[in-house]
Protein backbone atom coordinates (compact mmCIF):
# COMPACT_ATOMS: atom_id res chain seq x y z
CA UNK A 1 -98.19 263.15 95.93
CA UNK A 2 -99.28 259.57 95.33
CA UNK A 3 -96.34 257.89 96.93
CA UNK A 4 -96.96 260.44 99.97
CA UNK A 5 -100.66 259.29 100.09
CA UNK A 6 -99.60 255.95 100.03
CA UNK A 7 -96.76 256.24 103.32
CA UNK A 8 -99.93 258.41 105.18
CA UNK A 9 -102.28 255.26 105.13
CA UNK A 10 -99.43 252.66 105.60
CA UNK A 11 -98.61 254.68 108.87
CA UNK A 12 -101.85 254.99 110.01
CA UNK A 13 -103.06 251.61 109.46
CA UNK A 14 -99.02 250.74 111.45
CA UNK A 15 -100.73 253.25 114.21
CA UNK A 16 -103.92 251.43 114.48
CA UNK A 17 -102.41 247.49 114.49
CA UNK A 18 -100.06 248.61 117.15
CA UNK A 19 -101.48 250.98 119.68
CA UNK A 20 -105.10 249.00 119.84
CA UNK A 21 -106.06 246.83 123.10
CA UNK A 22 -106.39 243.50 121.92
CA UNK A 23 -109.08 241.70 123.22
CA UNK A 24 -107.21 239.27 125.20
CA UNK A 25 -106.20 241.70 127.72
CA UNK A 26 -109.18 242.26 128.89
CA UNK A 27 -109.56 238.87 130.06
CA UNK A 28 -107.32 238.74 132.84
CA UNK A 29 -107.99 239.93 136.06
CA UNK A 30 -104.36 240.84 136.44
CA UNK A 31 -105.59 244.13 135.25
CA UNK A 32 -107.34 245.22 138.04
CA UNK A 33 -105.61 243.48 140.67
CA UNK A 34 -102.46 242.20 140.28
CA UNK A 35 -101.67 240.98 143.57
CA UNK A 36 -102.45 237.29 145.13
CA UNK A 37 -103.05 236.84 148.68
CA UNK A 38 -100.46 235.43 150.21
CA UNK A 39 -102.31 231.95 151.17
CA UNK A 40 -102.95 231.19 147.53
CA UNK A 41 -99.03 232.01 147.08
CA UNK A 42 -97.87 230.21 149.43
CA UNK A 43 -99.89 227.24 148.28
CA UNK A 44 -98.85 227.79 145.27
CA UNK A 45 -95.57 227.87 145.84
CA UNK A 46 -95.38 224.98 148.59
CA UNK A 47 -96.72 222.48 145.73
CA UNK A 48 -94.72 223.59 143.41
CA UNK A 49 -91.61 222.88 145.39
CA UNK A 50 -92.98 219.24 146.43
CA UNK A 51 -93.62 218.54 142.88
CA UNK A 52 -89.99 219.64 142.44
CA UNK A 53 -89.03 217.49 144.84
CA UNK A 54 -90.77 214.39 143.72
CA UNK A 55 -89.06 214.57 140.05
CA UNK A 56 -86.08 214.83 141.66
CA UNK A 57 -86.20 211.62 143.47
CA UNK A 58 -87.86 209.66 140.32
CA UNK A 59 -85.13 211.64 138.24
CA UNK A 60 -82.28 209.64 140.51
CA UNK A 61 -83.98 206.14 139.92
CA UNK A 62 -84.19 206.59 136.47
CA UNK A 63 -80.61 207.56 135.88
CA UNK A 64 -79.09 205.79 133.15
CA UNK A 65 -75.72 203.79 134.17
CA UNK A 66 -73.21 205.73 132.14
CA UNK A 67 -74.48 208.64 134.18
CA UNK A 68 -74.04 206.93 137.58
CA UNK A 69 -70.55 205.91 136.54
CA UNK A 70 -69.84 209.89 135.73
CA UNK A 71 -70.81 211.01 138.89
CA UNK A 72 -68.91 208.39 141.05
CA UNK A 73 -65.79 209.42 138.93
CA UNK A 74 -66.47 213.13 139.66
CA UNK A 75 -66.11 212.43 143.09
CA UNK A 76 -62.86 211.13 142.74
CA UNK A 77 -60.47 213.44 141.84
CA UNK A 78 -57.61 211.68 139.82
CA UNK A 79 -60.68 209.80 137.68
CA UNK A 80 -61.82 213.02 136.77
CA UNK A 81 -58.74 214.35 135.78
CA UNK A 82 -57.97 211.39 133.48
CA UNK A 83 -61.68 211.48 132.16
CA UNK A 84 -60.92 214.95 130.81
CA UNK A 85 -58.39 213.71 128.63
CA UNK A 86 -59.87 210.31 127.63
CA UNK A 87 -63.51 210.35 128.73
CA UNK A 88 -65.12 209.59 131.07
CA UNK A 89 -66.06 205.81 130.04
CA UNK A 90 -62.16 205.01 130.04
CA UNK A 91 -61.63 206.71 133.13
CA UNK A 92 -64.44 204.75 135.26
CA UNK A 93 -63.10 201.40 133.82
CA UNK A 94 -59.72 202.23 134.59
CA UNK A 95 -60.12 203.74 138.42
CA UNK A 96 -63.45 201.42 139.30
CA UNK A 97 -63.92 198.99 136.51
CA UNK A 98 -61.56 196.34 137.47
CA UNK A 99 -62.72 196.32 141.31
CA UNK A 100 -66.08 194.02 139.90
CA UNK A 101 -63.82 191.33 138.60
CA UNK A 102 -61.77 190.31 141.32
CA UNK A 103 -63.09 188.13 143.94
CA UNK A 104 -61.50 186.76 146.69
């Protein structure tokens, strides 16, 4: 009878934790109108692409060498297949590496 006692209040106070409103959701206005306008979207939207945009471009400056090497040796086929047996460091120097020293 205890034990049965015990499992009634555990699943009641279970009842009340989960099924309340919080308070939080009462804060957003998402509740009673979930749509934007699409002006504000679009805004939105627009900036977020030119912000996109902008990394990108700073992301391309700020590429480290070893990564500029990969990608010219992706673009070549026969140093790509060699870097993926002996990396990709080996496989620049060996296709592109050489071309710095000679001068004519």
């Amino acid at each position: 009878m205890r034990a049965l006692f015990i499992f009634a209040l555990l699943a009641i106070l279970a009842v009340v934790t989960f099924c309340s409103d919080s308070h939080e959701s009462y804060e957003s206005f998402e509740r009673y109108n979930p749509f934007v306008n699409r002006r504000k979207a679009n805004n939105f939207i627009g900036l977020q692409k030119k912000k996109a945009r902008e990394n990108e471009w700073i992301r391309e400056l700020r590429k480290s060498p070893k990564e500029r090497q990969r990608e010219i040796c992706e673009d070549h086929d026969l140093c790509e297949l060699y870097a993926m047996q002996h990396g990709y460091q080996k496989a620049y120097k060996r296709y592109f590496g050489q071309q710095r020293g000679r001068g004519k």
